[in-house]
C-alpha atoms as a PDB file:
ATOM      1  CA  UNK A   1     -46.340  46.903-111.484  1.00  0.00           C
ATOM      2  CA  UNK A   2     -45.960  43.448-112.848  1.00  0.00           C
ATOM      3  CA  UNK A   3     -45.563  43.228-116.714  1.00  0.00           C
ATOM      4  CA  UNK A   4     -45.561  40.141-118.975  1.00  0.00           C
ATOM      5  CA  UNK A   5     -42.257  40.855-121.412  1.00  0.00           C
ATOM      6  CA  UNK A   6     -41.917  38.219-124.177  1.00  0.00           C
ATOM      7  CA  UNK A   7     -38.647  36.754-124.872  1.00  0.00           C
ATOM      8  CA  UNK A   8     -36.702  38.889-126.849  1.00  0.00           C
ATOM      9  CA  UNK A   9     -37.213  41.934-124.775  1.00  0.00           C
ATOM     10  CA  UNK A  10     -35.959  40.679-121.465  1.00  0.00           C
ATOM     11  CA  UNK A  11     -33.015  42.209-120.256  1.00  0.00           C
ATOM     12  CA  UNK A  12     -30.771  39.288-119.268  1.00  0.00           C
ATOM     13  CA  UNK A  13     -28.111  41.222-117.447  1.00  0.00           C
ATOM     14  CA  UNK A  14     -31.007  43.063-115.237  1.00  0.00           C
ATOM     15  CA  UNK A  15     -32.521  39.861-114.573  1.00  0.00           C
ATOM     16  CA  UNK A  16     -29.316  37.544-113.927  1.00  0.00           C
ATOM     17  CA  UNK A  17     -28.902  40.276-111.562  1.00  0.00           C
ATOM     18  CA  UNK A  18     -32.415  39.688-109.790  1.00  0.00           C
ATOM     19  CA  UNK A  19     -31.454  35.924-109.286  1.00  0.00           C
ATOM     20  CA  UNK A  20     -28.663  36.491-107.617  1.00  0.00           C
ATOM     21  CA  UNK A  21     -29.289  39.303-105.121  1.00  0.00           C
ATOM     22  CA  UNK A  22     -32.914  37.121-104.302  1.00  0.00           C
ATOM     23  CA  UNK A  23     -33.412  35.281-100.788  1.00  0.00           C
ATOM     24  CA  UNK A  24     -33.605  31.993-102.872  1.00  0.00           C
ATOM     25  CA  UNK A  25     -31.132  31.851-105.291  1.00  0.00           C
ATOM     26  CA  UNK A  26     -31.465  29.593-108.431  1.00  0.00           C
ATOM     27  CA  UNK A  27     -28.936  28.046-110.889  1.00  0.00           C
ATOM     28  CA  UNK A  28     -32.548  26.914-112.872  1.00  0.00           C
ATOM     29  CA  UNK A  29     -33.269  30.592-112.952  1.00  0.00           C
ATOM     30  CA  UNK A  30     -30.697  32.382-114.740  1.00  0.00           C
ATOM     31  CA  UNK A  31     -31.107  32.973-117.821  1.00  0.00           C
ATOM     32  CA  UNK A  32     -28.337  31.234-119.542  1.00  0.00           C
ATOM     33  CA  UNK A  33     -29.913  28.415-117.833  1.00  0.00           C
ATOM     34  CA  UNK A  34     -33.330  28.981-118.445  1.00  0.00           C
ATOM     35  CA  UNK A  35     -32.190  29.654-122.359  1.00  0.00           C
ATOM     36  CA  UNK A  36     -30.858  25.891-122.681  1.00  0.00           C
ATOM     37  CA  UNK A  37     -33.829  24.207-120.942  1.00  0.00           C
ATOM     38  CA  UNK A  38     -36.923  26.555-122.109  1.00  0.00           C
ATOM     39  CA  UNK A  39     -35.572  28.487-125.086  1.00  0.00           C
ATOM     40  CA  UNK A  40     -38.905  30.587-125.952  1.00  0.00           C
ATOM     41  CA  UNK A  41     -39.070  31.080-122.261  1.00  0.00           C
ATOM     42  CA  UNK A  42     -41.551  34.371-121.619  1.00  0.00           C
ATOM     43  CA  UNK A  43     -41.100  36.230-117.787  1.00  0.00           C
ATOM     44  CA  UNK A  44     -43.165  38.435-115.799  1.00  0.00           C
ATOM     45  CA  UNK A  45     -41.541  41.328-114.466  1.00  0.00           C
ATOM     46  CA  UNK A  46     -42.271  43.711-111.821  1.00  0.00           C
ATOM     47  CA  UNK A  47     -41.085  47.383-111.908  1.00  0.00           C
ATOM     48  CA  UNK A  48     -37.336  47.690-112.961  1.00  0.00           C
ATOM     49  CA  UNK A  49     -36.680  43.932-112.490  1.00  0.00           C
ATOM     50  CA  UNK A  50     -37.392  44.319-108.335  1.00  0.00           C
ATOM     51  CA  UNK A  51     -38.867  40.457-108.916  1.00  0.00           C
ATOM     52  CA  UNK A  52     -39.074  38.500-111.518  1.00  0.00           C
ATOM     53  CA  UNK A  53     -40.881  34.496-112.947  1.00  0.00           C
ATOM     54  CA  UNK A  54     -40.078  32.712-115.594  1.00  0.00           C
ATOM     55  CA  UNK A  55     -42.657  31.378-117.867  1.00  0.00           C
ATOM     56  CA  UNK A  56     -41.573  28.538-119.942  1.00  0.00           C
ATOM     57  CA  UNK A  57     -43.851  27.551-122.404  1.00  0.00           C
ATOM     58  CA  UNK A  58     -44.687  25.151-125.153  1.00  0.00           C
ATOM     59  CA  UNK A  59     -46.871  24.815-127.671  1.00  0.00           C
ATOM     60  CA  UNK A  60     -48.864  21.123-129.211  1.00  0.00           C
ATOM     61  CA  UNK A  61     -51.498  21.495-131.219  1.00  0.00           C
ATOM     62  CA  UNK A  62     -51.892  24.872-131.327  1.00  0.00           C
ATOM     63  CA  UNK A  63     -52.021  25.080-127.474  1.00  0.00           C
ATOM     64  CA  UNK A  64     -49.969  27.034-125.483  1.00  0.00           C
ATOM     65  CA  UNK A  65     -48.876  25.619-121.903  1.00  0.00           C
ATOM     66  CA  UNK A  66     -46.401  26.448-119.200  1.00  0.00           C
ATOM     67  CA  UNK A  67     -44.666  23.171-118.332  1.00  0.00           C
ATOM     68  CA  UNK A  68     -41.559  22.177-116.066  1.00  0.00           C
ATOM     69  CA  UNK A  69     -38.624  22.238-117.684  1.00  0.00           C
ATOM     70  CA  UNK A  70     -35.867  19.309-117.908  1.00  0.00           C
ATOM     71  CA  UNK A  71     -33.459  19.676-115.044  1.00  0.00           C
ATOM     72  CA  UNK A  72     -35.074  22.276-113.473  1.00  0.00           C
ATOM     73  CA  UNK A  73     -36.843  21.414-110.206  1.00  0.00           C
ATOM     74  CA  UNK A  74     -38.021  24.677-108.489  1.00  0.00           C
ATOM     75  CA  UNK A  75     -38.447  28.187-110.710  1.00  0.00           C
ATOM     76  CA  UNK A  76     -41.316  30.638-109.860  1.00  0.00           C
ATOM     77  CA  UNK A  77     -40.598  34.324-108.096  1.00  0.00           C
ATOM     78  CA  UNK A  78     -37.382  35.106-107.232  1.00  0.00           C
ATOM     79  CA  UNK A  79     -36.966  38.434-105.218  1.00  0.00           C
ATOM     80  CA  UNK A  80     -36.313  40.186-101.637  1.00  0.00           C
ATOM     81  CA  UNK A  81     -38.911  38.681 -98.905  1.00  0.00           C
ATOM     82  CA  UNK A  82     -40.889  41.353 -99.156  1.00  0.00           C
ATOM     83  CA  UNK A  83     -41.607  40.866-102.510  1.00  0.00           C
ATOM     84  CA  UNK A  84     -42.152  37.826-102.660  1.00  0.00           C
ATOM     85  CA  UNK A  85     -45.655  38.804-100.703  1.00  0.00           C
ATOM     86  CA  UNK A  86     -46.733  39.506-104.107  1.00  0.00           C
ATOM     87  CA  UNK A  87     -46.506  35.795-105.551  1.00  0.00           C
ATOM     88  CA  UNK A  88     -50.346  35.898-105.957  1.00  0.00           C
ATOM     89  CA  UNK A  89     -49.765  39.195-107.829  1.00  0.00           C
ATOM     90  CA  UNK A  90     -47.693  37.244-110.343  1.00  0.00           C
ATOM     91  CA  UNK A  91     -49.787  34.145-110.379  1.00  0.00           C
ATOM     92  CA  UNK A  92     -52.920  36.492-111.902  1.00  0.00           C
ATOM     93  CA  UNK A  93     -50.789  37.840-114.439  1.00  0.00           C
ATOM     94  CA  UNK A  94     -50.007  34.423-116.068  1.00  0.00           C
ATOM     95  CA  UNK A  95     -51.507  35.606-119.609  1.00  0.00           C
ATOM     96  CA  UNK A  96     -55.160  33.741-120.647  1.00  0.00           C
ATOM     97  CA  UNK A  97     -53.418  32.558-123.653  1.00  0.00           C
ATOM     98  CA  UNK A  98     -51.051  29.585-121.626  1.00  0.00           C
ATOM     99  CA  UNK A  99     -54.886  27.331-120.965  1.00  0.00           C
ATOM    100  CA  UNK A 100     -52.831  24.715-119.133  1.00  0.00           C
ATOM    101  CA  UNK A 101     -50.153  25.173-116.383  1.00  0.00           C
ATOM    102  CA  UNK A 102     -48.060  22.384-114.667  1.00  0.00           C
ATOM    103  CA  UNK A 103     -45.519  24.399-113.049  1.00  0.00           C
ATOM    104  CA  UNK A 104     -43.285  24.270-109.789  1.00  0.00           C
ATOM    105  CA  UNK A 105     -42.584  27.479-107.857  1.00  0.00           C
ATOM    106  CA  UNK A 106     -39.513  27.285-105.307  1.00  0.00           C
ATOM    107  CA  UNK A 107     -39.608  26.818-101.514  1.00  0.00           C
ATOM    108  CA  UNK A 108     -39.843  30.834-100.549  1.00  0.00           C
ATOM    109  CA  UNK A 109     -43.003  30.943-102.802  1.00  0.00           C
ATOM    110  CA  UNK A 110     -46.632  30.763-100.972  1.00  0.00           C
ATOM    111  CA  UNK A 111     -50.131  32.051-101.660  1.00  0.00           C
ATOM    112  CA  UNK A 112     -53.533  32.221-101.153  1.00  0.00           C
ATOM    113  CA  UNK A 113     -54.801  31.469-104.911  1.00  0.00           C
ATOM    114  CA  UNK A 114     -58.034  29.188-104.628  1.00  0.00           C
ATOM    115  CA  UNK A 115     -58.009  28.885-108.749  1.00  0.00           C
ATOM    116  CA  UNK A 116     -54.781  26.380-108.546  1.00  0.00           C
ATOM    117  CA  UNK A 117     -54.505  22.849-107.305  1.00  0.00           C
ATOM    118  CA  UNK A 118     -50.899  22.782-105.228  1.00  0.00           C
ATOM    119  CA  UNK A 119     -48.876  20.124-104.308  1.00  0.00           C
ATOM    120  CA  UNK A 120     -46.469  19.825-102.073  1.00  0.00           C
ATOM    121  CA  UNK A 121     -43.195  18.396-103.779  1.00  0.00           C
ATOM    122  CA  UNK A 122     -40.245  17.220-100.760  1.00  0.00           C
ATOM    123  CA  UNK A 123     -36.496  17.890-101.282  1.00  0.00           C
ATOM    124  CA  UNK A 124     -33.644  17.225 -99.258  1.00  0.00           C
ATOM    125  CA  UNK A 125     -31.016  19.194 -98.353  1.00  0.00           C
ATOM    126  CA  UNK A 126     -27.797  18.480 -96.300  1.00  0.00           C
ATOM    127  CA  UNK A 127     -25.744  21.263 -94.915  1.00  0.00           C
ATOM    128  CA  UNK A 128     -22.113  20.772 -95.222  1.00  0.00           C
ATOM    129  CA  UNK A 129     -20.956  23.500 -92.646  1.00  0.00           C
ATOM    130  CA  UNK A 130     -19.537  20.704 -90.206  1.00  0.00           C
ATOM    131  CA  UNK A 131     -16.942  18.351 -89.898  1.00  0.00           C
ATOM    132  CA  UNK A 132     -17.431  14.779 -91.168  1.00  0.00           C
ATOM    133  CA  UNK A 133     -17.658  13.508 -88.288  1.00  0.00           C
ATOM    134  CA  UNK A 134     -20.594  15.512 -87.133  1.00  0.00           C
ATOM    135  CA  UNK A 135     -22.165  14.884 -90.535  1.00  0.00           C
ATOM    136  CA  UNK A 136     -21.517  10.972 -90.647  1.00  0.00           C
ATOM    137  CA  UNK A 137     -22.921  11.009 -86.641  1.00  0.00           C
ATOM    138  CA  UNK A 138     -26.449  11.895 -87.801  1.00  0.00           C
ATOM    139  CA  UNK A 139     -26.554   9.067 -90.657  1.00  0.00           C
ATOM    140  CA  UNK A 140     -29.313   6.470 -89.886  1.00  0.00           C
ATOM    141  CA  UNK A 141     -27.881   3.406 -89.025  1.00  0.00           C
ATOM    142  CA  UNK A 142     -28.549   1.414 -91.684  1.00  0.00           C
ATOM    143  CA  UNK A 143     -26.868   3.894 -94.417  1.00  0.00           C
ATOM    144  CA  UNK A 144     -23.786   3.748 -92.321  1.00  0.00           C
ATOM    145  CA  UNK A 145     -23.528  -0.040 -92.574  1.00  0.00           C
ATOM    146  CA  UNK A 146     -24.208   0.277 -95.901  1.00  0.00           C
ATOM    147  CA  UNK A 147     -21.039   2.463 -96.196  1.00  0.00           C
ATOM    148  CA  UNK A 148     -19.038   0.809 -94.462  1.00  0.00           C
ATOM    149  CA  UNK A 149     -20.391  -2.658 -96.817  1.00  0.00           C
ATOM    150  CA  UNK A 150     -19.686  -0.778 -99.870  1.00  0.00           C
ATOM    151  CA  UNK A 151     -16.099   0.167 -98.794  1.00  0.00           C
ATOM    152  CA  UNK A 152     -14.978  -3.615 -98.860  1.00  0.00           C
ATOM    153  CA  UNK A 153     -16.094  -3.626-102.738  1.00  0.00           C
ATOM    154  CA  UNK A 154     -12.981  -2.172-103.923  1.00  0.00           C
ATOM    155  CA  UNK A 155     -14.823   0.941-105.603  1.00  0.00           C
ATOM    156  CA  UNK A 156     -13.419   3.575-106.817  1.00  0.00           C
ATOM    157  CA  UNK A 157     -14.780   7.247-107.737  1.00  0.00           C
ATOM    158  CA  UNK A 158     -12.920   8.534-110.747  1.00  0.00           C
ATOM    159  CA  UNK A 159     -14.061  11.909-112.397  1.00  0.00           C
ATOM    160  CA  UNK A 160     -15.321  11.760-116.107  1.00  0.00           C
ATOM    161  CA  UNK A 161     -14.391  14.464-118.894  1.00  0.00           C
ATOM    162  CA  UNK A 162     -16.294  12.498-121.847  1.00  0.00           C
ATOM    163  CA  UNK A 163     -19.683  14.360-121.686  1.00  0.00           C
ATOM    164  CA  UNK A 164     -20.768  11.678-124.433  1.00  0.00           C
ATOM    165  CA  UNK A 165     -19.309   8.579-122.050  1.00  0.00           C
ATOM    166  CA  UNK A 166     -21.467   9.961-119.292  1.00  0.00           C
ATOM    167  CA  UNK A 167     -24.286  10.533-121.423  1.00  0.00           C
ATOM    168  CA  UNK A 168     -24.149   7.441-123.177  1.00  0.00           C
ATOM    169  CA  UNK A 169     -23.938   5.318-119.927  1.00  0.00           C
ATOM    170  CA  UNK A 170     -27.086   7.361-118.004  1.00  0.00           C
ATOM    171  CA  UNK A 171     -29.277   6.756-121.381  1.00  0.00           C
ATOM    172  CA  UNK A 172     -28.685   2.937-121.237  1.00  0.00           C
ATOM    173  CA  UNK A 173     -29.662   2.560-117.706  1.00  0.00           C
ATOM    174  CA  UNK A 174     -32.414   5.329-117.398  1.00  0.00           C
ATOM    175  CA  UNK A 175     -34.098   3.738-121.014  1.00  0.00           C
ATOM    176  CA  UNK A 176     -34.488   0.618-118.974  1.00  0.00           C
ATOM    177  CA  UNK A 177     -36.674   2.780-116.555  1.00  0.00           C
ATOM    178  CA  UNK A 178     -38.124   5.284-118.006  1.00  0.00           C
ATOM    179  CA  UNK A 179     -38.880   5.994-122.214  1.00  0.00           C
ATOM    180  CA  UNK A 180     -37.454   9.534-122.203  1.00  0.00           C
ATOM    181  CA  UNK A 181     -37.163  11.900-125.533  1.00  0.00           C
ATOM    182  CA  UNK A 182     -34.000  12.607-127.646  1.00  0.00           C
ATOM    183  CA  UNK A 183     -34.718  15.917-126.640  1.00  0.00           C
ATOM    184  CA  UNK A 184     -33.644  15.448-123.276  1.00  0.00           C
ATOM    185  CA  UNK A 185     -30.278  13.944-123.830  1.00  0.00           C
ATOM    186  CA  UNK A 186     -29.966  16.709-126.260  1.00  0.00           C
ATOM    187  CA  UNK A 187     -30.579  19.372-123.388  1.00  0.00           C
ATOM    188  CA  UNK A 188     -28.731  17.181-120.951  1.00  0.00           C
ATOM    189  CA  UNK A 189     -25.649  17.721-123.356  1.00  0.00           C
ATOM    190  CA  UNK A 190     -26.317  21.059-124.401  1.00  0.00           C
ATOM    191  CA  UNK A 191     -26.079  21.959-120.038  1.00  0.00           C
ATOM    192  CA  UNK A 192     -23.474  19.722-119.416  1.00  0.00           C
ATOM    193  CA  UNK A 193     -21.187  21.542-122.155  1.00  0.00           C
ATOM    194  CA  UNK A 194     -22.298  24.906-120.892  1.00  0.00           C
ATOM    195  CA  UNK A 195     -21.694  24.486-117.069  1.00  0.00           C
ATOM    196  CA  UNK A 196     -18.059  22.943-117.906  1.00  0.00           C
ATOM    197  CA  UNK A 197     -17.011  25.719-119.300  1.00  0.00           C
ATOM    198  CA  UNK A 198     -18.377  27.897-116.629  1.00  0.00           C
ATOM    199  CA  UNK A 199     -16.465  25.214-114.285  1.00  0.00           C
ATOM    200  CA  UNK A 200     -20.045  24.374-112.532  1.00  0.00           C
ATOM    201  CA  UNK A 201     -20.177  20.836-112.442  1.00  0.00           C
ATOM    202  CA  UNK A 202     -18.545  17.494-112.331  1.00  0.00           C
ATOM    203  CA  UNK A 203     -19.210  14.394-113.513  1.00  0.00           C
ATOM    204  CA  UNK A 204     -18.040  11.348-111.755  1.00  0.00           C
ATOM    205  CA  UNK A 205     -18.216   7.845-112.809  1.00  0.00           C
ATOM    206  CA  UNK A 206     -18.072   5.031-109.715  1.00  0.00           C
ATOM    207  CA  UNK A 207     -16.042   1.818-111.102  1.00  0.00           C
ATOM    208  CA  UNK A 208     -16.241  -1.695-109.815  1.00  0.00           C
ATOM    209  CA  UNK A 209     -12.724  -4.391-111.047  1.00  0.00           C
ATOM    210  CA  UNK A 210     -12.425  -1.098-113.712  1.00  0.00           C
ATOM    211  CA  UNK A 211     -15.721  -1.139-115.045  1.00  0.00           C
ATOM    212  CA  UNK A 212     -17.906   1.298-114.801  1.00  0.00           C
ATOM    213  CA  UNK A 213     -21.276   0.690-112.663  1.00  0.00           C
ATOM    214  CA  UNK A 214     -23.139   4.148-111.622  1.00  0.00           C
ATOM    215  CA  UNK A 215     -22.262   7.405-112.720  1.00  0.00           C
ATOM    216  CA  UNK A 216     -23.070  10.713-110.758  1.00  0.00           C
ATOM    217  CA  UNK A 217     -23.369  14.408-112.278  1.00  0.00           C
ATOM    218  CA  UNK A 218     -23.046  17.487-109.720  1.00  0.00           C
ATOM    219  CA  UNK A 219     -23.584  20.799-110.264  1.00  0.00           C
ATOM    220  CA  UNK A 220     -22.458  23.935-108.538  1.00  0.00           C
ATOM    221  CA  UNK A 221     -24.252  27.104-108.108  1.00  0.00           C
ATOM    222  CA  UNK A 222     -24.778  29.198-105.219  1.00  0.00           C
ATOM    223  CA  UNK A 223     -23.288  27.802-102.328  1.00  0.00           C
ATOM    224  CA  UNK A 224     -25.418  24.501-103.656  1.00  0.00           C
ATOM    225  CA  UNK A 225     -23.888  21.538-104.671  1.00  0.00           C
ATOM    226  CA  UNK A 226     -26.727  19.728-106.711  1.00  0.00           C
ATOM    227  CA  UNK A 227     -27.362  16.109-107.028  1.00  0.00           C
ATOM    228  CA  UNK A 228     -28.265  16.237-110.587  1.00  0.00           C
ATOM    229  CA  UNK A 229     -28.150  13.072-112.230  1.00  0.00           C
ATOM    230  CA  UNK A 230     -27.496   9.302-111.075  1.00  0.00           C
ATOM    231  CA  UNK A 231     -27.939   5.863-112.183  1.00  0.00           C
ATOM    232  CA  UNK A 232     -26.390   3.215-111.413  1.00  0.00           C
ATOM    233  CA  UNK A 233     -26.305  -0.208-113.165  1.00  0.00           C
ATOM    234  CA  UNK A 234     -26.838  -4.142-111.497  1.00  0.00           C
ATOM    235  CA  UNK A 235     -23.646  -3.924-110.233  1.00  0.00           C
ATOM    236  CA  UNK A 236     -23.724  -0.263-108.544  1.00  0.00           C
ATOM    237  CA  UNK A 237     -26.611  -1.234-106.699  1.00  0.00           C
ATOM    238  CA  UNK A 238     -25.543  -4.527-105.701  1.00  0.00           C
ATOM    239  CA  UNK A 239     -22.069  -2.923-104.689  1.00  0.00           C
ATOM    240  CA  UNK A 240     -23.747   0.101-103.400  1.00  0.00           C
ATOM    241  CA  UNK A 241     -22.628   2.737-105.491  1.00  0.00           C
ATOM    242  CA  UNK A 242     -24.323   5.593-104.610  1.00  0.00           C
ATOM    243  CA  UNK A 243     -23.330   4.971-100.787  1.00  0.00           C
ATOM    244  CA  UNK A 244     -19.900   4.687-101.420  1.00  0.00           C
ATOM    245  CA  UNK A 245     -20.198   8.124-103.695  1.00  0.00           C
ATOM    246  CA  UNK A 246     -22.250  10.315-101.641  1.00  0.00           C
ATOM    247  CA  UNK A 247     -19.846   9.186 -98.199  1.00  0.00           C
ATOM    248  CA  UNK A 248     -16.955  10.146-100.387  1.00  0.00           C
ATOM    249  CA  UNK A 249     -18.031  13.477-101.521  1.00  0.00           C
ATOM    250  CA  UNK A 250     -19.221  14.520 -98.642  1.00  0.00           C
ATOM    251  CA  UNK A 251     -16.298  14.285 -96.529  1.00  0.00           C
ATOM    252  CA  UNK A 252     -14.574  16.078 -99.669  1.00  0.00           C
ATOM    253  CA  UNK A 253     -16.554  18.956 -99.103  1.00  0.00           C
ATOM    254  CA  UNK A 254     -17.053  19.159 -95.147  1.00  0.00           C
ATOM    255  CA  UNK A 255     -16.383  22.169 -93.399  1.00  0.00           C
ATOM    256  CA  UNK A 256     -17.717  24.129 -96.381  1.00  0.00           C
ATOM    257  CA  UNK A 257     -20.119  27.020 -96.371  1.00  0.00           C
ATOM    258  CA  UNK A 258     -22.264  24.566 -99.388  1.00  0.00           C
ATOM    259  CA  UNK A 259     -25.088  22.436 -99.429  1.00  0.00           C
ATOM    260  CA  UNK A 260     -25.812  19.418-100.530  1.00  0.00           C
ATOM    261  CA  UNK A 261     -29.110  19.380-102.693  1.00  0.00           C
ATOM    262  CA  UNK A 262     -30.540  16.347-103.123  1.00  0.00           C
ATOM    263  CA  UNK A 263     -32.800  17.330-105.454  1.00  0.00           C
ATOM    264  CA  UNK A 264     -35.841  15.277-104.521  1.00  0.00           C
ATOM    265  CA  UNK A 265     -38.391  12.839-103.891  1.00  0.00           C
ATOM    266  CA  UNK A 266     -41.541  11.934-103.944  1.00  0.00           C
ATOM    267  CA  UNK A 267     -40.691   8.755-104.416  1.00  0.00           C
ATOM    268  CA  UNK A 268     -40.820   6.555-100.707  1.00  0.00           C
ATOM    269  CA  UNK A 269     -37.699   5.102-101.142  1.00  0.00           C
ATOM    270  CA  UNK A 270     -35.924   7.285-102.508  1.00  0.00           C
ATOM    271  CA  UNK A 271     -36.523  10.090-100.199  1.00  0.00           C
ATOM    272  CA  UNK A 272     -35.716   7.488 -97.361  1.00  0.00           C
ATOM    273  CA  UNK A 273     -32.278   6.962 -98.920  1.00  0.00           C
ATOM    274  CA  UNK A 274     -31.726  10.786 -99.194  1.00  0.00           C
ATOM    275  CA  UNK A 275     -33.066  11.679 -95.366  1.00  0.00           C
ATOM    276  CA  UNK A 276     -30.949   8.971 -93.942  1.00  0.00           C
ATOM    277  CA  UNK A 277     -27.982  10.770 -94.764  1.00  0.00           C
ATOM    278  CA  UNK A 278     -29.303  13.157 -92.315  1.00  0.00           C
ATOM    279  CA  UNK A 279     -30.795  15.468 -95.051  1.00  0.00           C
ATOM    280  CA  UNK A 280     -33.454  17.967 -93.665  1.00  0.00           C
ATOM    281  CA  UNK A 281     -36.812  17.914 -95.403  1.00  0.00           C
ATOM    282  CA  UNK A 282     -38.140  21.024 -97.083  1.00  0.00           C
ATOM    283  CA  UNK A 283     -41.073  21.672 -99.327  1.00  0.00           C
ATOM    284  CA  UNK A 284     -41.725  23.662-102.806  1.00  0.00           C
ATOM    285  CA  UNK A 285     -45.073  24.186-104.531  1.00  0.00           C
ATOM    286  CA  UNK A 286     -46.192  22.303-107.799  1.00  0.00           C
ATOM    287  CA  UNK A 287     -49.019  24.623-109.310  1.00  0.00           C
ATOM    288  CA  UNK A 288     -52.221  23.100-112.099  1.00  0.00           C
ATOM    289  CA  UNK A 289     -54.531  25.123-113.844  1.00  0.00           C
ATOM    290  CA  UNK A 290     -56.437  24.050-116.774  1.00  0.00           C
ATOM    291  CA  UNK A 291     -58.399  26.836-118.564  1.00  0.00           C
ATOM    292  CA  UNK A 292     -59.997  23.738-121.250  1.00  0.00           C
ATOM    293  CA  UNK A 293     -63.286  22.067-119.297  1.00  0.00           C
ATOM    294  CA  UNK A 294     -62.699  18.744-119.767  1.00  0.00           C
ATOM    295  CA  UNK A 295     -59.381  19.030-118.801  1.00  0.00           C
ATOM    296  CA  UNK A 296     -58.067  18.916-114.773  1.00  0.00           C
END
């Protein structure tokens, strides 16, 4: 049986437990997590916590809505293969009162509901499980010129311990790009403070003559080393930055049992940059319902 439980009477330790012993393990599910980025988030529960989704809501105008969450790119059912069978079980029970829904599910989730419109979202992911050399072999071409360019710029990768210095840095190049809210550089500190102390991510800064040109932040969870956050200024992508990073860490962490999430994208050239490093491409669902007529 699949319940709806508001808030307060989820049983964190019961479903923290669910995460982790599920085929698809999520750092964006656990509730800790979830608590940071969705604070009011709702869940719907089957039996004794067997499966479990997230629902993480807002409200404008007096309308409730389940939207993605900052920093959070796949949620949905988390459970044993079997259960997750029942994802069209749990998409019925989304309560009537959420009349809009713009929500990703995660890569293990698939259905047969005709009531949604679904998009397929691409990630990337890069297994680490090999030697560098094995890894750098299957680079495209191009990215390997590219490191090989970017290690005659005299970068260096140096890791950062200033939340605020990384913070501040990302918010001057991404407001250049993008007109995000306060509210997520609030969350973004809020998560970065949190998974420090839990020792799950690192924050790098790339420098160019000592001056700081891209920034990176990476966070661990799972066997998953996610590629969270990165901007880079002129001078990291002139210098290339990211190439320089990305060759770096991943010959730190070759011949580990991890992998490298890239987190992403839709976005052509972006996802070029990400497969060239010999990423495999995998799929998760994005999910919109709209229960108002004049709105898709």
């Amino acid at each position: 049986m699949i319940k709806y439980v508001k808030h307060y009477h989820i049983k964190k330790d019961l479903w923290d437990r669910c995460i982790g012993a599920s085929d698809n393990p999520l750092i964006y599910a656990l509730s800790w997590y979830l608590d940071i980025v969705s604070p009011n988030w709702d869940a719907l529960i089957m039996d004794n916590y067997t499966a479990v989704m997230p629902l993480t809501w807002k409200k404008k105008f007096g309308i409730k809505y389940l939207i993605q969450p900052y920093f959070s790119q796949q949620l949905g059912v988390f459970g044993e293969k079997q259960i997750l069978a029942e994802v069209d079980e749990f998409l019925k029970k989304i309560p009537s009162k959420f009349i809009l829904i713009r929500i990703n599910l995660n890569r293990l989730n698939s259905f047969n509901r005709s009531d949604f419109n679904v998009l397929d979202r691409t990630n990337f992911e890069l297994d680490l499980n090999d030697d560098y050399h094995s890894i750098h072999e299957k680079f495209a071409t191009s990215t390997k010129k590219n490191i090989k360019d970017s290690n005659k710029k005299k970068l260096t990768v140096v890791e950062i311990n200033d939340t605020d210095l990384f913070i501040d840095f990302s918010k001057g190049i991404l407001n250049k790009k993008i007109a995000l809210p306060n509210a997520y550089y609030i969350t973004l500190k809020k998560l970065s403070n949190i998974l420090n102390q839990m020792n799950s991510v690192r924050l790098f800064g790339i420098y160019k003559d000592e001056t700081l040109c891209a920034s990176v932040m990476m966070i661990k969870s799972y066997k998953r080393w996610i590629y969270q956050i990165s901007v880079s200024n002129k001078s990291g992508l002139k210098n290339m930055a990211m190439f320089f990073f990305l060759d770096r860490f991943i010959q730190e962490h070759a011949n580990t049992d991890f992998i490298l999430d890239f987190e992403g994208s839709d976005i052509e050239g972006i996802a070029n940059f990400y497969a060239n490093f010999g990423a495999r491409k995998t799929t998760y669902p994005h999910i919109r319902n709209s229960r108002i007529p004049f709105i898709g």
